[in-house]
C-alpha atoms as a PDB file:
ATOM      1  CA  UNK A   1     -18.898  90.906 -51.396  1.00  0.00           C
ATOM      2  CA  UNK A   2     -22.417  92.347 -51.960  1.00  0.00           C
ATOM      3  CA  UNK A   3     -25.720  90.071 -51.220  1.00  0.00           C
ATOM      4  CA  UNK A   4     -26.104  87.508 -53.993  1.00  0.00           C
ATOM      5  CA  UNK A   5     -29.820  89.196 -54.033  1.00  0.00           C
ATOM      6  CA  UNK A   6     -28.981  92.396 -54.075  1.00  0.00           C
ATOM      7  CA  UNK A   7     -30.446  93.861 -57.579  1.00  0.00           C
ATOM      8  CA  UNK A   8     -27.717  96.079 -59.264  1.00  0.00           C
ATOM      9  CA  UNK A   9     -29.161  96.678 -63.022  1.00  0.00           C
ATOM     10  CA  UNK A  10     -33.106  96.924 -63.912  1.00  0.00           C
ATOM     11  CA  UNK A  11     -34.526  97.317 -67.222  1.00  0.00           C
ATOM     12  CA  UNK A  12     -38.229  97.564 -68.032  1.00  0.00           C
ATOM     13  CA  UNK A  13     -39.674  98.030 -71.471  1.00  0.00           C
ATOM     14  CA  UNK A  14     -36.422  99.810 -72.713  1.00  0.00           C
ATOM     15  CA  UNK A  15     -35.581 101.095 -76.319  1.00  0.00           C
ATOM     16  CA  UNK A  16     -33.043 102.876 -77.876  1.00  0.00           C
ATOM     17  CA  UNK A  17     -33.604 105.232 -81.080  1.00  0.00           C
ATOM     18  CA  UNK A  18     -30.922 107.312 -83.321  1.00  0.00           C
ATOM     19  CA  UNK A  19     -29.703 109.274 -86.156  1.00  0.00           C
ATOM     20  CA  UNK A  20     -28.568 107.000 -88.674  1.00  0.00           C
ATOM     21  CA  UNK A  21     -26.617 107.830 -92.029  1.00  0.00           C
ATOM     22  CA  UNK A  22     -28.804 110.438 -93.944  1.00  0.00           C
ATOM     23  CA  UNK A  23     -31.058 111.440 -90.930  1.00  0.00           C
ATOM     24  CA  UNK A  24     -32.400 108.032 -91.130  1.00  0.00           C
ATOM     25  CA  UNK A  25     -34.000 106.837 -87.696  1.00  0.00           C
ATOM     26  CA  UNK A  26     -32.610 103.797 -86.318  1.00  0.00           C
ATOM     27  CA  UNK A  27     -34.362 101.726 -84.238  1.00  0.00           C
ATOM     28  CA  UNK A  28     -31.649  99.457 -82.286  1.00  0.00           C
ATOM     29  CA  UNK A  29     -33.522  98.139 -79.078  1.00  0.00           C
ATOM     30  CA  UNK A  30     -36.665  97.437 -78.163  1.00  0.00           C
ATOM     31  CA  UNK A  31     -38.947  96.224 -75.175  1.00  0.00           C
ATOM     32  CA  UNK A  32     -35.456  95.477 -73.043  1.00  0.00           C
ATOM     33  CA  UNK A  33     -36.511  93.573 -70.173  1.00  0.00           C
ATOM     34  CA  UNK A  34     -33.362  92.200 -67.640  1.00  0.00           C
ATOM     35  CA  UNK A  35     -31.683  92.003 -64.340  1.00  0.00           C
ATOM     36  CA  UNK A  36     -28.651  91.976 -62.955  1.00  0.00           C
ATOM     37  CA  UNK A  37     -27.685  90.704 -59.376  1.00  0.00           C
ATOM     38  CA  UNK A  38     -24.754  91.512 -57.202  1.00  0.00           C
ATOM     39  CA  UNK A  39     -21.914  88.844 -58.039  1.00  0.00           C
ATOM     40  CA  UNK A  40     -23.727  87.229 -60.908  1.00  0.00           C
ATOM     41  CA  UNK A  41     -21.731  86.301 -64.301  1.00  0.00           C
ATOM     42  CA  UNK A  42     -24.351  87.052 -67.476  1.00  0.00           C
ATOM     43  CA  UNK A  43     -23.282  86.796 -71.008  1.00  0.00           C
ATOM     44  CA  UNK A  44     -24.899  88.980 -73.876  1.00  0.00           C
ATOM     45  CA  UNK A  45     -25.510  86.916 -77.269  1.00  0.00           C
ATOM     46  CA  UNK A  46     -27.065  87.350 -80.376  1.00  0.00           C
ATOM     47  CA  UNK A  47     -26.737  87.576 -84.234  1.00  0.00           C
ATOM     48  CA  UNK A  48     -24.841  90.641 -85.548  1.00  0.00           C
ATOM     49  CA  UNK A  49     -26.548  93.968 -85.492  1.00  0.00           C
ATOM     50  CA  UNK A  50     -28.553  93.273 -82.831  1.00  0.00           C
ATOM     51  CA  UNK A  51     -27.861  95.819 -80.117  1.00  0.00           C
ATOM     52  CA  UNK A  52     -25.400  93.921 -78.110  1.00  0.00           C
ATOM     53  CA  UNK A  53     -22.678  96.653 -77.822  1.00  0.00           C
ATOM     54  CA  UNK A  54     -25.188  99.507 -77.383  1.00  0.00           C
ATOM     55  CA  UNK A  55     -26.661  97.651 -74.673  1.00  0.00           C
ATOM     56  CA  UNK A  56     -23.236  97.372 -72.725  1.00  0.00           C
ATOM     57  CA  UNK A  57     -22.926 101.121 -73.532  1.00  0.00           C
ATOM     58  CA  UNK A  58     -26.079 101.866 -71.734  1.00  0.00           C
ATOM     59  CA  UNK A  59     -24.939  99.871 -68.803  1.00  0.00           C
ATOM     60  CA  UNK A  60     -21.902 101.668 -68.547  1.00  0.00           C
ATOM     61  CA  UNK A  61     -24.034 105.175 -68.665  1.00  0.00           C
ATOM     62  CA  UNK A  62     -22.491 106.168 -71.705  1.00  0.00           C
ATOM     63  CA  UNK A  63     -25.545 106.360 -73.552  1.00  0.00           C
ATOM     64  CA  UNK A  64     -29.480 106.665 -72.036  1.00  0.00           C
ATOM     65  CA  UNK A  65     -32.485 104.835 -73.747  1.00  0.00           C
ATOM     66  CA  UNK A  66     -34.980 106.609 -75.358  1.00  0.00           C
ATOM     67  CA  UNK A  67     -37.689 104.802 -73.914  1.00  0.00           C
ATOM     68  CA  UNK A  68     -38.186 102.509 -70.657  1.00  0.00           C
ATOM     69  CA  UNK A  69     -37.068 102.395 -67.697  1.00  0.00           C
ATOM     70  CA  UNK A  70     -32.954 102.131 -66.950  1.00  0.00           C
ATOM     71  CA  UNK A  71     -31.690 101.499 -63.139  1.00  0.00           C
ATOM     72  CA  UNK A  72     -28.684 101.571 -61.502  1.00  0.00           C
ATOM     73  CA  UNK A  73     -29.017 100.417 -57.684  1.00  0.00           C
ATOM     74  CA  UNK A  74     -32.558 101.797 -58.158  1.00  0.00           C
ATOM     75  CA  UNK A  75     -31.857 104.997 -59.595  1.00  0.00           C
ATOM     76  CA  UNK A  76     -32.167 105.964 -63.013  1.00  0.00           C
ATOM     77  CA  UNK A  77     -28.516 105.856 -65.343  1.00  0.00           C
ATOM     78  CA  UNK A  78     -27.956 109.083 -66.738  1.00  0.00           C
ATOM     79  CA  UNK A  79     -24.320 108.971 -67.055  1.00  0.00           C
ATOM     80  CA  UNK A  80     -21.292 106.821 -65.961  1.00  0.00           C
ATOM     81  CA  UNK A  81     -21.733 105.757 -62.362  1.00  0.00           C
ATOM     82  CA  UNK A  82     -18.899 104.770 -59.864  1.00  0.00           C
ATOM     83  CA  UNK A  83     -17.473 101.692 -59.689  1.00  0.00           C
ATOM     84  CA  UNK A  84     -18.075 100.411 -63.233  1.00  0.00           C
ATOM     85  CA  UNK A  85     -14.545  98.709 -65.002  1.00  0.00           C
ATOM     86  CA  UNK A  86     -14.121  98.113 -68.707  1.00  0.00           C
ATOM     87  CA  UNK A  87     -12.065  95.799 -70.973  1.00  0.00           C
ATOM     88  CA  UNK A  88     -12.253  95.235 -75.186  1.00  0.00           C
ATOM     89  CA  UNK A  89     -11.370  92.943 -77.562  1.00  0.00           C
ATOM     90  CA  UNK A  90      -8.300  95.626 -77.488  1.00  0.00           C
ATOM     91  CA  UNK A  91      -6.467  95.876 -74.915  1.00  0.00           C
ATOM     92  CA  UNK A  92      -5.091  99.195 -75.853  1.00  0.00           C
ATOM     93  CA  UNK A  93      -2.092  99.053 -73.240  1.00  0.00           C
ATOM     94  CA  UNK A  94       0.091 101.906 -73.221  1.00  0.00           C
ATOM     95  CA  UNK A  95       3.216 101.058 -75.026  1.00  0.00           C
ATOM     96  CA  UNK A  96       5.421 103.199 -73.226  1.00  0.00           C
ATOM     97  CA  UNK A  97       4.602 101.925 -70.108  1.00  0.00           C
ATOM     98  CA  UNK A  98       5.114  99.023 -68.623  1.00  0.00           C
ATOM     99  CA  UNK A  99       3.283  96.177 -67.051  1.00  0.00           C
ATOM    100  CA  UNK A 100       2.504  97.276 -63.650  1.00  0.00           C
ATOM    101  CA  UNK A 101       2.028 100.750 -64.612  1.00  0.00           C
ATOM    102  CA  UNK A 102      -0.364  99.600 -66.940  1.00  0.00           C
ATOM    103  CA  UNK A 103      -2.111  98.001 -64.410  1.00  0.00           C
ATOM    104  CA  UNK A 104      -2.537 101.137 -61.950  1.00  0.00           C
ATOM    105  CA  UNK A 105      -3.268 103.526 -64.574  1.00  0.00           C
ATOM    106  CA  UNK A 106      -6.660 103.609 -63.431  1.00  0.00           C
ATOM    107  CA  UNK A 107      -5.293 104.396 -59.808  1.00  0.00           C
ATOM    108  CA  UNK A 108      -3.442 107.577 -61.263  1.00  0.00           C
ATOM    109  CA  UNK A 109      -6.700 108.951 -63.045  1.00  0.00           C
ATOM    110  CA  UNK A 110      -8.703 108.421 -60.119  1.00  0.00           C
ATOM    111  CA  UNK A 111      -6.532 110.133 -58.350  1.00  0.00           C
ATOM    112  CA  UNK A 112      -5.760 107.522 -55.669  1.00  0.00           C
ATOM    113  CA  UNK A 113      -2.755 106.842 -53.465  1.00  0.00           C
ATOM    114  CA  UNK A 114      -0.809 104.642 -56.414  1.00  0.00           C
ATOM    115  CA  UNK A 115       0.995 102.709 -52.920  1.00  0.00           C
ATOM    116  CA  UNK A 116      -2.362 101.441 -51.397  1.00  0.00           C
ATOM    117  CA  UNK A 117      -2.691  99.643 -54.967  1.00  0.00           C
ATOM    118  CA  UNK A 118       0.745  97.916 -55.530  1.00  0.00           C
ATOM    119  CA  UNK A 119       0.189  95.036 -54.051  1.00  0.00           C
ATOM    120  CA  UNK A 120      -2.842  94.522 -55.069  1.00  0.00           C
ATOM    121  CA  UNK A 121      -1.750  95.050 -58.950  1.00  0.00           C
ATOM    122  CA  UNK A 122       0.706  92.296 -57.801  1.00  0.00           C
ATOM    123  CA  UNK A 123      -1.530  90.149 -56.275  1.00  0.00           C
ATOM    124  CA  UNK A 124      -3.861  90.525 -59.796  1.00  0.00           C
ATOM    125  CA  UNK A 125      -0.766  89.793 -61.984  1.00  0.00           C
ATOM    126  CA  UNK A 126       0.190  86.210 -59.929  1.00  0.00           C
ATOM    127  CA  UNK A 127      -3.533  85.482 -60.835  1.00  0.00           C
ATOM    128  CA  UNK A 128      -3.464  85.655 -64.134  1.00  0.00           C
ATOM    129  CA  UNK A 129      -0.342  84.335 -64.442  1.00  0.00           C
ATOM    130  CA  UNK A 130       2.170  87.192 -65.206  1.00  0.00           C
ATOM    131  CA  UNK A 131       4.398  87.323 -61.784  1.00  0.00           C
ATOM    132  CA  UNK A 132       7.613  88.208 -63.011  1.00  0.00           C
ATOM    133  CA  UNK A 133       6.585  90.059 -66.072  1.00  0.00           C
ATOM    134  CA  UNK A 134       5.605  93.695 -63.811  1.00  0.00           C
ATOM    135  CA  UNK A 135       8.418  95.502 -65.676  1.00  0.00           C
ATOM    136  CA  UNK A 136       7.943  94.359 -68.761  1.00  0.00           C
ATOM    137  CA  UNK A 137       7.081  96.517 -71.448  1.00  0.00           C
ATOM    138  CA  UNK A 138       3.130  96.437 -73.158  1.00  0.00           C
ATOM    139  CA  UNK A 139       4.946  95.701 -76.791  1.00  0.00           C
ATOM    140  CA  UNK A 140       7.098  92.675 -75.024  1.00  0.00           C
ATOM    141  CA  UNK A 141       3.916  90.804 -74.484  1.00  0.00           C
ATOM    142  CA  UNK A 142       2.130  88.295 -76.579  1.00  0.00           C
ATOM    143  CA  UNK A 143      -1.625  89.025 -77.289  1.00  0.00           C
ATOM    144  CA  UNK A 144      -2.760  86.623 -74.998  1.00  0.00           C
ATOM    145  CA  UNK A 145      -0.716  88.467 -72.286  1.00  0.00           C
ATOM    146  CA  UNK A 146      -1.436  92.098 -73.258  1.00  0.00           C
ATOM    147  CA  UNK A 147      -5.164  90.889 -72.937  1.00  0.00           C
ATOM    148  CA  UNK A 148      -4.454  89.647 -69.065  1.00  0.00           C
ATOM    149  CA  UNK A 149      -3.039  92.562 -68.562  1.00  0.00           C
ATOM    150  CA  UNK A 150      -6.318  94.301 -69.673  1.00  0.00           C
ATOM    151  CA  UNK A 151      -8.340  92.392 -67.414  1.00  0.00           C
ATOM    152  CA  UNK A 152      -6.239  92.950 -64.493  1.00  0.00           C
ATOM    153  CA  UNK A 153      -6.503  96.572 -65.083  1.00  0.00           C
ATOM    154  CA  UNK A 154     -10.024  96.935 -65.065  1.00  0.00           C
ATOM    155  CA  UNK A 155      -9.839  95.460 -61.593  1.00  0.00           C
ATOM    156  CA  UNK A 156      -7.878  97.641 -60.076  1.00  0.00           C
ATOM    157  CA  UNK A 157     -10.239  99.790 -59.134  1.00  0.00           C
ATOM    158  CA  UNK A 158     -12.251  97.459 -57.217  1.00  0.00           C
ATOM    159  CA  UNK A 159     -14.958  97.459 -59.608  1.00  0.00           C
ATOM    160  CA  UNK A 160     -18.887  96.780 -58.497  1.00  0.00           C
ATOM    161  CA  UNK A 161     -19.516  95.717 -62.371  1.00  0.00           C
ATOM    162  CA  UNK A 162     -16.955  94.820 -64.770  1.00  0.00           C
ATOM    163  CA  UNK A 163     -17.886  95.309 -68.464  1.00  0.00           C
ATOM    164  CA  UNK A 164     -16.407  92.967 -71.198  1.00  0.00           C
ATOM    165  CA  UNK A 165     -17.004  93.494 -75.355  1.00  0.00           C
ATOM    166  CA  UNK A 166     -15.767  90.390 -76.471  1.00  0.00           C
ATOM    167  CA  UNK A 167     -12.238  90.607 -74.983  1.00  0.00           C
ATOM    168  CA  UNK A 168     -11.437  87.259 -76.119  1.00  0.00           C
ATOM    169  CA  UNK A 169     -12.187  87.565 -79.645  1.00  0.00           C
ATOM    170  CA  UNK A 170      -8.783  87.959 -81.298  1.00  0.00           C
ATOM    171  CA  UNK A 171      -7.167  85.205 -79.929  1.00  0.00           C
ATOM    172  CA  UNK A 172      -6.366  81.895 -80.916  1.00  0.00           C
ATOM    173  CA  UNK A 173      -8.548  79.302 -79.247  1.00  0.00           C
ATOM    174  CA  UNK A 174      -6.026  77.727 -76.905  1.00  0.00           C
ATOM    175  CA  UNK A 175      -5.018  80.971 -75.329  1.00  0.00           C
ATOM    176  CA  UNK A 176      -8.871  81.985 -75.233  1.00  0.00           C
ATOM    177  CA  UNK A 177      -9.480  79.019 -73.453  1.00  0.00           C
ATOM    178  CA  UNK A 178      -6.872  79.579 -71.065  1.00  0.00           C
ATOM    179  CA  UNK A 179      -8.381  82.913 -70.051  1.00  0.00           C
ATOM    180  CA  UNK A 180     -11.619  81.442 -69.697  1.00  0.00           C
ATOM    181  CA  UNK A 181     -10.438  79.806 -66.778  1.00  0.00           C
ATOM    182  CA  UNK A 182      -8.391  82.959 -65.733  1.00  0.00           C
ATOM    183  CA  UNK A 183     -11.423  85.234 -65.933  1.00  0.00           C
ATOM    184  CA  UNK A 184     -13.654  82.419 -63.994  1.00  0.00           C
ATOM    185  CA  UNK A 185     -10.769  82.620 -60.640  1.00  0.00           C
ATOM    186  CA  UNK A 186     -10.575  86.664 -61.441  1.00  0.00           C
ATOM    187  CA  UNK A 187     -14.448  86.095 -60.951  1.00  0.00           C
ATOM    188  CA  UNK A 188     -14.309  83.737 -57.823  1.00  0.00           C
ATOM    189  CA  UNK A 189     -11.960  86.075 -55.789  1.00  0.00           C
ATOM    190  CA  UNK A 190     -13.328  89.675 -56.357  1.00  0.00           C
ATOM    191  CA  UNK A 191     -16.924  89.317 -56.102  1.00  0.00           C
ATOM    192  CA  UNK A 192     -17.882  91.897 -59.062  1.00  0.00           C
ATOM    193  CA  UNK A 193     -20.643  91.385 -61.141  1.00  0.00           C
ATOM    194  CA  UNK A 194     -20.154  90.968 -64.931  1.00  0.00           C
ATOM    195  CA  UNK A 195     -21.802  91.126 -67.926  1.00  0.00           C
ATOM    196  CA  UNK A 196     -19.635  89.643 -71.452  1.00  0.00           C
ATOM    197  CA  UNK A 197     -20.546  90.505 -74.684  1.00  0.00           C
ATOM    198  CA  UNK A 198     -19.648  87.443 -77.213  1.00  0.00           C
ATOM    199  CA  UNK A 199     -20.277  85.502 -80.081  1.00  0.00           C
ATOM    200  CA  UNK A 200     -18.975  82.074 -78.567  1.00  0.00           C
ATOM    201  CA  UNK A 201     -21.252  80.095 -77.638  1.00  0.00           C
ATOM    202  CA  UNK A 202     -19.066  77.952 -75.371  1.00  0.00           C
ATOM    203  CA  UNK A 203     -17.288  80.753 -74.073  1.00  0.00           C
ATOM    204  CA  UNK A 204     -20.746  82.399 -72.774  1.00  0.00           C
ATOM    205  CA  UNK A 205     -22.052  78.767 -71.316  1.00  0.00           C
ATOM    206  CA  UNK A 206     -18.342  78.037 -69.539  1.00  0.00           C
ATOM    207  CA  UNK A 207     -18.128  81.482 -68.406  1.00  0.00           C
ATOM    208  CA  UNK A 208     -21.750  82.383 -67.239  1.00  0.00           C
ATOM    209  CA  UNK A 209     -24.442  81.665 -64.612  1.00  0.00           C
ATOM    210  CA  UNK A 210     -27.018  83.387 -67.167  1.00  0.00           C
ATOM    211  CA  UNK A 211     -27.046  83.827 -71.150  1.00  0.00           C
ATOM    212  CA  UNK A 212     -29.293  85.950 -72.455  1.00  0.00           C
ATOM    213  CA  UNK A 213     -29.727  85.902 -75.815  1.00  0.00           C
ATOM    214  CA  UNK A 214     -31.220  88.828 -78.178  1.00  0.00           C
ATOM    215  CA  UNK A 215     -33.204  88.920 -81.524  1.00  0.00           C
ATOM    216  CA  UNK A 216     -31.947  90.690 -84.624  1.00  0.00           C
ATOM    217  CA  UNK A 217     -33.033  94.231 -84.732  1.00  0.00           C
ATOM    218  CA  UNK A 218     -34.332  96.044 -82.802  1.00  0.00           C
ATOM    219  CA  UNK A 219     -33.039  93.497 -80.212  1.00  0.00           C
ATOM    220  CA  UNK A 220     -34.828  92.260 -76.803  1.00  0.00           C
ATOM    221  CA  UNK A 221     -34.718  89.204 -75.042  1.00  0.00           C
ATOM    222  CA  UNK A 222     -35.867  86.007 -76.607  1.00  0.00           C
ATOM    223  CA  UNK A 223     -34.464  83.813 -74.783  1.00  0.00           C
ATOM    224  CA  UNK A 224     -32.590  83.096 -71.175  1.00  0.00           C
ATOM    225  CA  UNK A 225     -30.677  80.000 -70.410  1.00  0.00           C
ATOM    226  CA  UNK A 226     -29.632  79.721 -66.843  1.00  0.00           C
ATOM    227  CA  UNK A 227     -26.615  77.509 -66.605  1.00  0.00           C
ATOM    228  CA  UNK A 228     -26.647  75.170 -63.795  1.00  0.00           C
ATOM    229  CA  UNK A 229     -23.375  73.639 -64.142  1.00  0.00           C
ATOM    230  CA  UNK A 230     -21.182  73.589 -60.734  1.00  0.00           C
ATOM    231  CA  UNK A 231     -18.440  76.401 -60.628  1.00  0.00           C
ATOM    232  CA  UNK A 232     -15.486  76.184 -61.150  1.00  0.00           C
ATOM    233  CA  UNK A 233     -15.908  74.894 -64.485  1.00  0.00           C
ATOM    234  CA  UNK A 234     -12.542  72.704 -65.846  1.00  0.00           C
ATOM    235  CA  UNK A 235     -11.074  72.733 -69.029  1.00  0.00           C
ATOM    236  CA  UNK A 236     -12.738  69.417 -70.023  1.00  0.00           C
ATOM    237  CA  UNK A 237     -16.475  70.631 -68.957  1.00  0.00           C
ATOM    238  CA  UNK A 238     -17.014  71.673 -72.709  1.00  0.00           C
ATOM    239  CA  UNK A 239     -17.193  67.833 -73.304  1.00  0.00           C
ATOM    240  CA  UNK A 240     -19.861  67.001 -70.892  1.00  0.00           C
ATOM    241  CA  UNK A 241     -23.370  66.185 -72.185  1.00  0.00           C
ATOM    242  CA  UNK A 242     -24.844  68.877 -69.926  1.00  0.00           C
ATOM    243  CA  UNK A 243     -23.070  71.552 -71.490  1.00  0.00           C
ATOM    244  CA  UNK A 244     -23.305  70.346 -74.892  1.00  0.00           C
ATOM    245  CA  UNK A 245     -27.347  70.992 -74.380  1.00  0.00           C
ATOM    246  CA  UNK A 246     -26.743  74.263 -72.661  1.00  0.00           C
ATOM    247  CA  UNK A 247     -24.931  75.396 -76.346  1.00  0.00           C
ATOM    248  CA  UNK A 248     -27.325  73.819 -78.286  1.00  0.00           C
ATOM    249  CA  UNK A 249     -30.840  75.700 -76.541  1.00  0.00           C
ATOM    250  CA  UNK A 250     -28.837  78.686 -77.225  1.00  0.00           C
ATOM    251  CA  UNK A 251     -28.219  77.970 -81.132  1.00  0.00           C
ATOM    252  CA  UNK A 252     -31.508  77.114 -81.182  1.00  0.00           C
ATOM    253  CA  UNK A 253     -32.730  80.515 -79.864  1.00  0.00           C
ATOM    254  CA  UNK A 254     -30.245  83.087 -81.532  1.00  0.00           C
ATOM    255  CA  UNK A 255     -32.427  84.273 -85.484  1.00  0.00           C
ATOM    256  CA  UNK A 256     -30.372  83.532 -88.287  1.00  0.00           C
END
């Protein structure tokens, strides 16, 4: 597991400009200023519009600011680096495949030996609860399961960062809840930093050792609420008076 100091994301005074509809300019961030450490959790809030999504974009490479300063392990981000796993609020398994192939699909584009994986796609499955389901078809699966499934694919790889857009988002609560404590042991035992886009508060406190929350457009930061409850969190933390203030500094901070 990398340092807990080492510094894996850096952005100074970033913005982000484009072509809207009609040639209109868009401005959509603005004065960015953040870090990310090895093995930290940090969750990405803020009112609709604001830039969330096309700042996760910009720390998987896909886009580059227009202004600022972007790092990646101190070099500038000009496109996708290494090492970087995604997962979305759609899991977008493929349906003619089935669980465990799912799982090592990033193995095959890669171009990895698929056999030095298997038992680790095993090992990810009995985390998240799906041992027994490996040759199971994607279209078998309830949501909650197709979206376990997602997560243990984008560890396959061994990811350094692991990017989330509100995975969680079309579920029911219970089963979002539930993978709140999956994701939190999926955290524990691989060591990768991530960074979860979301517009629960709850799940972004339970989840998170940082929230940073952003302003409407253009976002930045306005606000960062370091959460200082004791890890691993339990299903009836969300009661607790600490956490209760932790949500409501954050409500406080995000612009209607």
């Amino acid at each position: 597991m990398p340092a807990a100091t080492e510094l894996l994301y850096s952005a100074r005074d970033v913005g982000l400009r484009y072509k809207g509809a009609g040639g209109s300019n868009v401005e959509a961030l603005r004065h960015v200023d953040l870090d990310l450490k090895a093995g930290e959790f940090v969750s990405i809030i803020g009112p609709s519009g604001c830039g969330k999504t096309t700042l996760l974009k910009m720390f998987s490479g896909l886009i580059t600011p227009s202004s600022g300063r972007f790092q990646f392990k101190g070099e500038a981000l000009k496109e996708p680096p290494e090492g970087i796993g995604m997962a979305f609020q759609d899991p977008l398994l493929l349906p003619w495949r089935n669980v465990i192939d799912n799982v090592l699909l990033p193995i095959e584009v890669l171009r990895r030996p698929r056999r030095d994986y298997v038992d680790k796609a095993l090992d990810l499955l009995r985390i998240v609860g799906l041992s027994g389901f490996e040759k199971k078809s994607a279209w078998q699966l309830s949501g909650g399961m197709r979206q376990r499934v997602n997560l243990c694919r984008a560890l396959i790889a061994d990811p350094v960062v692991l990017l989330l857009d509100e995975p969680f988002g079309a579920l029911d609560a219970f089963t979002r809840e539930d993978l709140w404590i999956v994701l939190q042991e999926l955290h524990g035992r691989t060591g990768s930093s991530i960074v979860l886009i979301t517009h629960q508060l709850s799940e972004a406190v339970f989840l998170s050792d940082r929230v940073l929350v952003l302003s409407k457009r253009p976002g930045h930061v306005v606000h960062e609420e370091r959460i200082d409850i004791p890890k691993p969190r339990m299903p009836d933390t969300p009661l607790t008076p600490q956490f209760v203030q932790h949500v409501g500094n954050i409500r406080h901070r995000i612009e209607r």
